[in-house]
Protein backbone atom coordinates (compact mmCIF):
# COMPACT_ATOMS: atom_id res chain seq x y z
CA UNK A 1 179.91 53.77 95.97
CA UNK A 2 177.48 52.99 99.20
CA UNK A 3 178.04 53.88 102.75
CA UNK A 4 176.61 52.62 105.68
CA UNK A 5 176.93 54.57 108.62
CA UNK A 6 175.68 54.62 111.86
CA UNK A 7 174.99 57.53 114.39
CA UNK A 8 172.92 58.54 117.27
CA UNK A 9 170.39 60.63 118.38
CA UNK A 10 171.28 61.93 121.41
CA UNK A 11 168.43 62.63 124.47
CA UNK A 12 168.57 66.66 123.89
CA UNK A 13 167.79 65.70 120.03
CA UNK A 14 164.33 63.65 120.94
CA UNK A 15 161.84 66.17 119.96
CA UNK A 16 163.57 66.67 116.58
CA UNK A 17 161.73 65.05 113.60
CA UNK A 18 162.55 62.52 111.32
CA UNK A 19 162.49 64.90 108.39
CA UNK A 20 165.17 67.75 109.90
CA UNK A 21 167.51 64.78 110.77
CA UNK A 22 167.43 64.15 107.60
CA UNK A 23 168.08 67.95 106.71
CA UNK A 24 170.59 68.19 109.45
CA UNK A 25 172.40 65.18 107.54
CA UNK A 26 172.14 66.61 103.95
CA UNK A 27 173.71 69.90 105.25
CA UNK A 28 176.52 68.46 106.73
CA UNK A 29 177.27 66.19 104.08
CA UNK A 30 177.13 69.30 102.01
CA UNK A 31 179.14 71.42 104.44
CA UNK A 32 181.91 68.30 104.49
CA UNK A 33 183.02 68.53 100.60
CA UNK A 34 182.60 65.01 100.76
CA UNK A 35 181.72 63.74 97.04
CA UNK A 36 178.09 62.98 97.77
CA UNK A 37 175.63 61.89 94.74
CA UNK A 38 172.55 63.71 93.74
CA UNK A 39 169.06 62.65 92.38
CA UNK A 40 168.37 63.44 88.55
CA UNK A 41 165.90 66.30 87.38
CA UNK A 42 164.53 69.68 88.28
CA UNK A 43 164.83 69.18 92.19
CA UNK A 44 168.61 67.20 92.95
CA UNK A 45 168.49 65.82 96.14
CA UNK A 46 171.73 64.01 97.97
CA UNK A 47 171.05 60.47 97.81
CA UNK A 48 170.74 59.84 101.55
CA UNK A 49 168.45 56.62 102.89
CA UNK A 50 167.82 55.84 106.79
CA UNK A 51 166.69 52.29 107.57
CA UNK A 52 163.85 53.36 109.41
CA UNK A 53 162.70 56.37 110.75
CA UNK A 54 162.69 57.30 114.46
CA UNK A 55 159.58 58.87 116.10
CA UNK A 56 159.62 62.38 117.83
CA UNK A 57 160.10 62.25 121.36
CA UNK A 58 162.71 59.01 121.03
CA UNK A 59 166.32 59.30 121.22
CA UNK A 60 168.94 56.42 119.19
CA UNK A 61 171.96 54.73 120.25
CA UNK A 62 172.49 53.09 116.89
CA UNK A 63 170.42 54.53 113.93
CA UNK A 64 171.80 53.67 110.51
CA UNK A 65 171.65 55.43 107.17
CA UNK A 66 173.02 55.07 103.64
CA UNK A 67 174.72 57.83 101.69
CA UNK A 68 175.85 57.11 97.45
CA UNK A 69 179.21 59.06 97.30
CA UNK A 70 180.34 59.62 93.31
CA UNK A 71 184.30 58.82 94.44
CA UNK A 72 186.05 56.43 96.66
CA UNK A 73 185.83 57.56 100.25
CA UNK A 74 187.42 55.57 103.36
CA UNK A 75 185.15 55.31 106.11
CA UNK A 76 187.83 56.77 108.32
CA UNK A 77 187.46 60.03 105.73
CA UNK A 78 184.09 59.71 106.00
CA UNK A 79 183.29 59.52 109.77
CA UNK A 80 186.09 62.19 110.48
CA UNK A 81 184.45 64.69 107.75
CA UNK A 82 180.77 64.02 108.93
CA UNK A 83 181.41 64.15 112.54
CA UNK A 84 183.35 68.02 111.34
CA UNK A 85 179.92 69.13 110.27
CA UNK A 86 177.87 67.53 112.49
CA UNK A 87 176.47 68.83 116.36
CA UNK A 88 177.83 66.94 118.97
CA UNK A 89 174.27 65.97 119.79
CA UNK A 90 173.96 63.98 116.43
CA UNK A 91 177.47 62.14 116.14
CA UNK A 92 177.87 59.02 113.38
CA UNK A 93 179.92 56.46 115.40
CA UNK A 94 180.90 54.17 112.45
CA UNK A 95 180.97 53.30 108.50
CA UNK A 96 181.80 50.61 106.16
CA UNK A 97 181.53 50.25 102.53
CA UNK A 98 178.53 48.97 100.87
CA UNK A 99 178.97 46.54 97.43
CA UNK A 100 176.87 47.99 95.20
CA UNK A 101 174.82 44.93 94.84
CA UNK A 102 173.99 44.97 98.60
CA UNK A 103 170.25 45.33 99.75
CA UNK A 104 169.28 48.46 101.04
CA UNK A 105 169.26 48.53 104.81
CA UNK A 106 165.36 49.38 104.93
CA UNK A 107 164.46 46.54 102.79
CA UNK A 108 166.30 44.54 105.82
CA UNK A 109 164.86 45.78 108.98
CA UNK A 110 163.02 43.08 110.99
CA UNK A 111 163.08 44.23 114.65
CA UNK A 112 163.87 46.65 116.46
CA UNK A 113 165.36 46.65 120.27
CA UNK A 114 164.01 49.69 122.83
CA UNK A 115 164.70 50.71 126.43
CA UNK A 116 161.40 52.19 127.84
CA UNK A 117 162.14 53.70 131.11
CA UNK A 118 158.82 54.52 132.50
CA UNK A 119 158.57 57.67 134.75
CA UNK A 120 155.76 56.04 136.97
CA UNK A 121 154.59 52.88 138.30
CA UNK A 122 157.73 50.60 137.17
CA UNK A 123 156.88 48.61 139.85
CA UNK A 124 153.42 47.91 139.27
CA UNK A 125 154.49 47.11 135.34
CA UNK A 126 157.62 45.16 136.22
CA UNK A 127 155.01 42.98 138.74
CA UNK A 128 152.56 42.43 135.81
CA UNK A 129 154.81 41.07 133.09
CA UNK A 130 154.65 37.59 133.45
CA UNK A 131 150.70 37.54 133.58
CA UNK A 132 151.07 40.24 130.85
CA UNK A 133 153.46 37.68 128.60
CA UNK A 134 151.48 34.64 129.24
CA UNK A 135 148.36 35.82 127.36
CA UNK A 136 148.08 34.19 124.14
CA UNK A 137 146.45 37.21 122.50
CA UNK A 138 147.37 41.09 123.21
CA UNK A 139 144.66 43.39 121.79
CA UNK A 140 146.10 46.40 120.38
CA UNK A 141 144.34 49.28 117.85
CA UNK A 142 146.98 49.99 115.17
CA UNK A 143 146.32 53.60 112.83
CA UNK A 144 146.15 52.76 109.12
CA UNK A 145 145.10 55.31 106.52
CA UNK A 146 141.52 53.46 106.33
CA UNK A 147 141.43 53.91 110.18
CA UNK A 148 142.06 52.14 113.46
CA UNK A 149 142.00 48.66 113.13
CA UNK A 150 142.27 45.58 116.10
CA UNK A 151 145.72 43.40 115.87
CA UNK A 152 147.29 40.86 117.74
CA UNK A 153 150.43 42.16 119.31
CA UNK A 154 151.38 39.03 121.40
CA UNK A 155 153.38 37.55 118.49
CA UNK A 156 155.27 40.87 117.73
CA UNK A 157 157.09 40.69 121.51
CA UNK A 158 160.40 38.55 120.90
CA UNK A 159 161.85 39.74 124.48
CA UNK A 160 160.20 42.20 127.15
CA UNK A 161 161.87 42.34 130.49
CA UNK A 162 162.45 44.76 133.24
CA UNK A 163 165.88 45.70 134.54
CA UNK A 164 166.94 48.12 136.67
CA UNK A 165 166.99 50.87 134.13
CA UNK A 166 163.97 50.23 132.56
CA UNK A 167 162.00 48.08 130.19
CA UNK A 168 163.89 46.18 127.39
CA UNK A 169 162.18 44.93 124.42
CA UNK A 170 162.89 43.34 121.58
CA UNK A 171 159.71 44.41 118.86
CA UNK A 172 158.95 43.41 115.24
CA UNK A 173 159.49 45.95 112.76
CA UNK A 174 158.91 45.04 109.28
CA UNK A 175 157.09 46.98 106.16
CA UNK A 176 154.23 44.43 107.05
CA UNK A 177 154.09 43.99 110.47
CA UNK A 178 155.10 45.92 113.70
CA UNK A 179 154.77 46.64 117.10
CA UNK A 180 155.51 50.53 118.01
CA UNK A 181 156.37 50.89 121.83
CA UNK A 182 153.54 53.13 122.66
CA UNK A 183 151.18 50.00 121.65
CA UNK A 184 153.28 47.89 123.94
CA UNK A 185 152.53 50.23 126.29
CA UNK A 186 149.19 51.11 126.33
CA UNK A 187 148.60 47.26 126.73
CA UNK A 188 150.73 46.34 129.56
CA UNK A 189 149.44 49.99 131.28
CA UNK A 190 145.90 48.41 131.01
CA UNK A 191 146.58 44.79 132.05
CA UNK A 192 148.45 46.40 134.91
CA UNK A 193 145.29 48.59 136.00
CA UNK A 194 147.32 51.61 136.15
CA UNK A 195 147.42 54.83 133.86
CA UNK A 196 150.22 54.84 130.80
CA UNK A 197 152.96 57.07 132.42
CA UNK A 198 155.52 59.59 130.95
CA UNK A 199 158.02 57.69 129.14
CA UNK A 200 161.69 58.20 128.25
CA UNK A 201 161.93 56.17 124.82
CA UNK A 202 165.69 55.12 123.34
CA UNK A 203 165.94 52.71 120.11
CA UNK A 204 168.80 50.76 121.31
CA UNK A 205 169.65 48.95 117.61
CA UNK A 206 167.67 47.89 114.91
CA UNK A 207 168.24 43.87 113.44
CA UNK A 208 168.22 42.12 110.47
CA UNK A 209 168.38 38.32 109.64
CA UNK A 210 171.28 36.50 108.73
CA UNK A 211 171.86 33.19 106.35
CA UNK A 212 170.24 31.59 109.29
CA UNK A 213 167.38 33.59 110.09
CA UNK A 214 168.69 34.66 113.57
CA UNK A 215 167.63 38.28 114.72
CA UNK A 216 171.38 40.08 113.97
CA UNK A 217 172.51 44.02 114.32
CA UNK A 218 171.65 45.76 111.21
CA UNK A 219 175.05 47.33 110.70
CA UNK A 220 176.64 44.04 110.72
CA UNK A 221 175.08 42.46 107.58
């Protein structure tokens, strides 16, 4: 059987990796007794998948991963057994079961939604997003492994607006095409005239599509 579960990443996590949350997740699994399934051959590995991996220095309300268990496990069991083994800093807030048919939860990421909360000059980049939005075209540089390359970021911003506790966005984040907040950034720093600040970075949710192609929480598909 599948499980879907979802947990955060709290702020005093941030500067932890993607690969020792995945670590930290294997052990407790492992420290749980929970029946959880293992890759074939000379290296067995728990068979543990996140939807999308979170950057250093970013912290996640609602990160979701998916463990194969060899037995029939409630997600009551499960969430009470993980959350055992787990730090408080790294709690899984909810499970369901997965048919076994269902699409893996990477394979159905299409956007992601972020609170930037900008330690400088929110004023001067809450003034300067209307101007900023209006442009038809947003130069960014995106890394590849053949190098840095120009792309149009303007059609990658579904929602950008400031609030009192920071920028909200609403970002594309598919296999094919993206827009990471630090590009966001970088372009509404320069179209604002004013130097990209310190940031505090959270990953609010990440979305899927449903039947009717509206942006929907991941978990709930």
């Amino acid at each position: 059987m599948r499980m879907l579960a979802t947990f955060e990443k709290r702020e005093r996590l941030r500067h932890i990796g993607h690969l020792d949350i995945l670590r930290a997740m294997q052990r407790a699994l492992r420290r749980s007794g929970l029946p959880a399934a293992y890759s074939q051959g000379f290296n067995p590995h728990i068979l543990l998948t996140f939807a999308s991996a979170l950057s250093v220095g970013a912290s996640g309300e609602c990160e979701i991963m998916e463990v194969t268990l060899t037995e029939e496990v409630t997600p009551e069991a499960f969430l009470a057994a993980m959350n055992k083994a787990l730090p408080p800093e790294l709690p899984l807030t909810g499970a369901r079961v997965l048919e076994d048919r269902h699409p893996a939860a990477m394979a159905l990421v299409k956007a992601a939604r972020y609170r930037i909360v900008p330690l400088e000059h929110m004023e001067q980049l809450a003034a300067a997003l209307p101007g900023y939005l209006s442009q038809e075209e947003i130069q960014a540089e995106r890394k590849t492994k053949s190098g840095v390359k120009p792309c149009d970021i303007r059609p990658l911003i579904y929602e950008l607006e400031a609030r009192e506790d920071g920028l909200h966005c609403l970002l594309a984040l598919t296999e094919t095409e993206s827009c990471k907040p630090n590009m966001l950034m970088e372009t509404l720093c320069a179209y604002a005239g004013v130097p990209v600040p310190r940031l505090r970075l959270i990953r609010v949710g990440l979305l899927g599509q449903d039947a009717q192609g509206q942006l929907v929480p991941l978990e709930t598909l």
